[in-house]
C-alpha atoms as a PDB file:
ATOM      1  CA  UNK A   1      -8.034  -2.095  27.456  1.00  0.00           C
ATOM      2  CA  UNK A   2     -10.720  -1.923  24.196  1.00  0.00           C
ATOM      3  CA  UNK A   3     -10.388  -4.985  21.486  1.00  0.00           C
ATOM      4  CA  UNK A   4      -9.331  -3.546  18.816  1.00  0.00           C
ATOM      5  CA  UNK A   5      -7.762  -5.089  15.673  1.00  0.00           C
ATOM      6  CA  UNK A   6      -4.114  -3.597  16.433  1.00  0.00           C
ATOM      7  CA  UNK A   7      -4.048  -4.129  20.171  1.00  0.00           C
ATOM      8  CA  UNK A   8      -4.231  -8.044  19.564  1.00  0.00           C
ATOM      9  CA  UNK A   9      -1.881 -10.860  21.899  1.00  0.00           C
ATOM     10  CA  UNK A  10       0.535 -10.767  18.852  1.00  0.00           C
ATOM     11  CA  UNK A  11       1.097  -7.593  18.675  1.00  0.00           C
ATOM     12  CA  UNK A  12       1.545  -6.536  22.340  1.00  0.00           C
ATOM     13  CA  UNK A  13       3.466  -9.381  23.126  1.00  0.00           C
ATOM     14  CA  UNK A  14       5.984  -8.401  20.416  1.00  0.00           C
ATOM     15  CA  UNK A  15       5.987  -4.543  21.649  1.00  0.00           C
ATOM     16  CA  UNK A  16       6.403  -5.936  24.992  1.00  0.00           C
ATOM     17  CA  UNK A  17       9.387  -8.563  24.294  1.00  0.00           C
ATOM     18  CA  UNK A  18      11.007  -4.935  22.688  1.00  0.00           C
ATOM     19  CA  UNK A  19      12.055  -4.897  26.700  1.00  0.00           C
ATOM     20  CA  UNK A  20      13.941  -7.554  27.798  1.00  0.00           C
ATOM     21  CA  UNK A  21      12.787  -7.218  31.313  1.00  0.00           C
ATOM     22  CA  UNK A  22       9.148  -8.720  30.905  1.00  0.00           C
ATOM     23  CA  UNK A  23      10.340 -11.986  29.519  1.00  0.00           C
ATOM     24  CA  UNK A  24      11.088 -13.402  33.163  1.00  0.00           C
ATOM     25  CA  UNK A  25       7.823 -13.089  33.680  1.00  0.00           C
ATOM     26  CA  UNK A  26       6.274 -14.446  30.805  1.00  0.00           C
ATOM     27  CA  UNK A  27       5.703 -18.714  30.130  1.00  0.00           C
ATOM     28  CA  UNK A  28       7.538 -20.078  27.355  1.00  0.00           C
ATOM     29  CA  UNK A  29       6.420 -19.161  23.767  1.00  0.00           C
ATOM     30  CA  UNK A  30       4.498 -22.370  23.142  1.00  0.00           C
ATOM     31  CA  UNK A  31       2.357 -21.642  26.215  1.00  0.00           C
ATOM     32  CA  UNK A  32       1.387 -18.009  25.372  1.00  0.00           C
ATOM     33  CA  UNK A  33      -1.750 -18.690  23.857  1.00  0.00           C
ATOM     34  CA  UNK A  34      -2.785 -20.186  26.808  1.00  0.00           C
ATOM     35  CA  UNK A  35      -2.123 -17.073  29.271  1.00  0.00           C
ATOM     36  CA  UNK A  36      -5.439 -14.826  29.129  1.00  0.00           C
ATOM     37  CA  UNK A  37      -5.061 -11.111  27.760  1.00  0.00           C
ATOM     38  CA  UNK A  38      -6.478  -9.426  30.820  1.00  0.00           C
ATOM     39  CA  UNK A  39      -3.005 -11.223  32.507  1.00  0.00           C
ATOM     40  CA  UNK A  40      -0.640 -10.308  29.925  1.00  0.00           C
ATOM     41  CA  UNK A  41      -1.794  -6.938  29.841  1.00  0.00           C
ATOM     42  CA  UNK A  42      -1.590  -6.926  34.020  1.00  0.00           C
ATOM     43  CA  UNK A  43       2.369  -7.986  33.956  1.00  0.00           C
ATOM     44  CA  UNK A  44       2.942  -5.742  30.999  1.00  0.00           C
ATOM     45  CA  UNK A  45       1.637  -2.188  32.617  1.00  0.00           C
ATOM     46  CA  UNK A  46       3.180  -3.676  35.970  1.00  0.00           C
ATOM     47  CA  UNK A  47       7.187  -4.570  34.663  1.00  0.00           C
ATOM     48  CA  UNK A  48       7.301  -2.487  32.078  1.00  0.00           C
ATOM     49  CA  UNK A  49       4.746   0.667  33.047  1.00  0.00           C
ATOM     50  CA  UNK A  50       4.947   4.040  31.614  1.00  0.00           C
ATOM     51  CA  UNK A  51       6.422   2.855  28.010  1.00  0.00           C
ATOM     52  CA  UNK A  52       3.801   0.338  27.331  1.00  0.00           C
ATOM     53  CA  UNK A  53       1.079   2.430  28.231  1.00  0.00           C
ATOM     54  CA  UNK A  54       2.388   5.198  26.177  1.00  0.00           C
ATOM     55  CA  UNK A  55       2.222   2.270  22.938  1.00  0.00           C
ATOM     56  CA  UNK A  56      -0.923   1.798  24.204  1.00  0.00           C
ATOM     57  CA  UNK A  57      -2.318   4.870  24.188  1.00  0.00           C
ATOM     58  CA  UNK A  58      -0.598   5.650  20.861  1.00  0.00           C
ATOM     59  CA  UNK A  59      -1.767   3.166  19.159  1.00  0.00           C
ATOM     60  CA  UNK A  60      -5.503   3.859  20.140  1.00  0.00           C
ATOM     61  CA  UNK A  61      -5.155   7.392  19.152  1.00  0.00           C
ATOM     62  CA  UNK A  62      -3.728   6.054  15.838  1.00  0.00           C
ATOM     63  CA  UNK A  63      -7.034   3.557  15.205  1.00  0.00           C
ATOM     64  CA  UNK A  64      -9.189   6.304  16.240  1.00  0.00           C
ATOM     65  CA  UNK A  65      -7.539   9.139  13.759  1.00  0.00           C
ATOM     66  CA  UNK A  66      -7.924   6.152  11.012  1.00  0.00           C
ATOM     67  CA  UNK A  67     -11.421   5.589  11.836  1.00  0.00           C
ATOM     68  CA  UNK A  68     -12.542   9.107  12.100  1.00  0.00           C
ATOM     69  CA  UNK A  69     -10.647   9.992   8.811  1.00  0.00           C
ATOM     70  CA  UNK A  70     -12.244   6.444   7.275  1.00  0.00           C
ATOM     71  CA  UNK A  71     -16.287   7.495   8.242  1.00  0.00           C
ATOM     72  CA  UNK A  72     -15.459  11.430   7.408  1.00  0.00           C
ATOM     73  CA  UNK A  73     -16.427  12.050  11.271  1.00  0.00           C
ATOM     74  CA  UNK A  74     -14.146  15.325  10.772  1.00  0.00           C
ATOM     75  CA  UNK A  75     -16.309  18.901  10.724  1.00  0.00           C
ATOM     76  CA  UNK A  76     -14.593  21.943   9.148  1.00  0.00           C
ATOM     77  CA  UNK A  77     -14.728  24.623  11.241  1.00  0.00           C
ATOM     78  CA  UNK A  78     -14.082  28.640  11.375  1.00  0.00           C
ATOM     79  CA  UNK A  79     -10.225  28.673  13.352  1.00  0.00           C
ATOM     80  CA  UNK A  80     -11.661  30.797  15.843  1.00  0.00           C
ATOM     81  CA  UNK A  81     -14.525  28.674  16.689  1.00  0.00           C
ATOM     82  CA  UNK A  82     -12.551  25.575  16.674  1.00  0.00           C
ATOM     83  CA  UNK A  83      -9.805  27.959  19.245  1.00  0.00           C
ATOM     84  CA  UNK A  84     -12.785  28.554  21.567  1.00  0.00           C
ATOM     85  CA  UNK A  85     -14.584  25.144  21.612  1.00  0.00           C
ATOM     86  CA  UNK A  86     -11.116  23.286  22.069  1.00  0.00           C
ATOM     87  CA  UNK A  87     -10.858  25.760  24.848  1.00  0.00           C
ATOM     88  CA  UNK A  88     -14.311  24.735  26.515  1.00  0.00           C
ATOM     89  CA  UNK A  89     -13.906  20.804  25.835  1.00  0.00           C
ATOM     90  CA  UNK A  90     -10.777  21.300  27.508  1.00  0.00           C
ATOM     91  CA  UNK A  91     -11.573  22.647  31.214  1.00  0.00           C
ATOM     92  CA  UNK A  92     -12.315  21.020  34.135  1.00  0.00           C
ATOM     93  CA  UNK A  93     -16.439  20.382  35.171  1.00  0.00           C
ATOM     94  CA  UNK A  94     -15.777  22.267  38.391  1.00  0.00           C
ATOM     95  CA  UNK A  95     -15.090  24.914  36.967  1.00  0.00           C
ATOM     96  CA  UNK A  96     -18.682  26.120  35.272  1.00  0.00           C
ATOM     97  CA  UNK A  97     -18.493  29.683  35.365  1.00  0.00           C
ATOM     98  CA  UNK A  98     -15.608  29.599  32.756  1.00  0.00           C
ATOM     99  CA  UNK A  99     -17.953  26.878  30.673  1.00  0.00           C
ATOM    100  CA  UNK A 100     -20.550  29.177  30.154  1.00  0.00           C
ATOM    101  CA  UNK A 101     -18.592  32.064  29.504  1.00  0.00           C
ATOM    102  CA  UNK A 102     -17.157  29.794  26.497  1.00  0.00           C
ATOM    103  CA  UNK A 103     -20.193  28.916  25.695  1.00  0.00           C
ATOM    104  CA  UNK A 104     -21.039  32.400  25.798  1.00  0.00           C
ATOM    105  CA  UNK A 105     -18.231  33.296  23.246  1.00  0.00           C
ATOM    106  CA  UNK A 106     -19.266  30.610  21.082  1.00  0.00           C
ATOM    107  CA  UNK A 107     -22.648  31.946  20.750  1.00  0.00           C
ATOM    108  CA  UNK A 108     -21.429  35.382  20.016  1.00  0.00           C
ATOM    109  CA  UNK A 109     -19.089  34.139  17.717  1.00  0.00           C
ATOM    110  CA  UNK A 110     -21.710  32.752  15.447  1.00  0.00           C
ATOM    111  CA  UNK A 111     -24.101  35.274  15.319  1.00  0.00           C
ATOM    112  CA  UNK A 112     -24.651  37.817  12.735  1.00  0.00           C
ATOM    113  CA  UNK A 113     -23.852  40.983  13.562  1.00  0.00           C
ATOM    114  CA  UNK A 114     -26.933  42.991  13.774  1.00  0.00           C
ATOM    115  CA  UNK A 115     -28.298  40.466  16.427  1.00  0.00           C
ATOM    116  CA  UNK A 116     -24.678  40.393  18.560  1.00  0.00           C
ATOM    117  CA  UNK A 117     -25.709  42.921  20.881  1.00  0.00           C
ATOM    118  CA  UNK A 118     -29.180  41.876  21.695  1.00  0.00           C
ATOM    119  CA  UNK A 119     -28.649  38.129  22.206  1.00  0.00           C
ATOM    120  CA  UNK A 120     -24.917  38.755  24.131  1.00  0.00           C
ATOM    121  CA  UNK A 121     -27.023  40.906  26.433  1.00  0.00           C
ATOM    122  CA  UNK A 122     -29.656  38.274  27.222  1.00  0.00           C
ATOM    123  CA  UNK A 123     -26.937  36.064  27.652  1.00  0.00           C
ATOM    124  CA  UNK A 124     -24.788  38.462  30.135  1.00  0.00           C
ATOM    125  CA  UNK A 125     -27.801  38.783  31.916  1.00  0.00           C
ATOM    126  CA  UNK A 126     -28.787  34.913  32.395  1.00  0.00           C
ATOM    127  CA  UNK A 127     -24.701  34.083  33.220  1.00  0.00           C
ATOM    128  CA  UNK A 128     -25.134  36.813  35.654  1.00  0.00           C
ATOM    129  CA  UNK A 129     -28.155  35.479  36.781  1.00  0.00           C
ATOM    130  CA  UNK A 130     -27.123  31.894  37.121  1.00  0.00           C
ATOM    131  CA  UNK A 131     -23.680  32.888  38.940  1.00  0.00           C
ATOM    132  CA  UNK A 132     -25.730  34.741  41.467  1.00  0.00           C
ATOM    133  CA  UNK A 133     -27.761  32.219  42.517  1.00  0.00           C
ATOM    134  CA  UNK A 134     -24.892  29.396  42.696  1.00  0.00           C
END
């Protein structure tokens, strides 16, 4: 689990005390500084499972929207484009033949039309070539 300034001991103990299951498990309050985060975080995921992990995850999706939106690391981008590259990011890496061809689309996409035919023909031709010789 990543350090990050809200996934500290204080706050995951008190999501995790939210279920009252965990606190057989735990030592006594005055002895929970001394219990290392690597164990806590081990008994939490183990007693309490799916619902912690789903905080956790939330909460570093929340941190990373704040930092993204913090250091402008957010791109405007045609709808269409965005469509098809959310549609390539999104695909398995065994399946390449359906990367390239969104690849392809992209590229088509974002040229001007005068040049569309030539360059989607070269690229037809190299997918082609490529899926031949795989």
């Amino acid at each position: 689990m990543p350090h990050y300034e809200n996934l500290n001991m204080d706050r995951m103990v008190t999501q995790a005390r939210k279920n009252p299951l965990i606190n057989p498990y735990l030592p006594e309050d005055r002895d929970l500084h001394k219990v290392p985060r690597q164990w806590f975080i081990n008994v939490a995921y183990t007693v309490l499972g799916e619902p912690f992990a789903g905080w956790v995850k939330s909460e570093i999706e929340n941190r990373n929207e704040e930092l993204a939106i913090k250091q402008k690391l957010y791109i405007e981008m045609d709808p269409e484009i965005a469509k098809a590259f959310h549609a390539s990011v999104n695909i398995s890496s065994k399946s390449l033949s359906s990367s390239l061809s969104a690849s392809y689309l992209i590229l088509t996409l974002s040229v001007d039309c005068s040049d569309q035919w030539s360059l989607s023909s070269s690229l037809e031709s190299r997918f082609e070539t490529q899926e031949n010789a795989g």
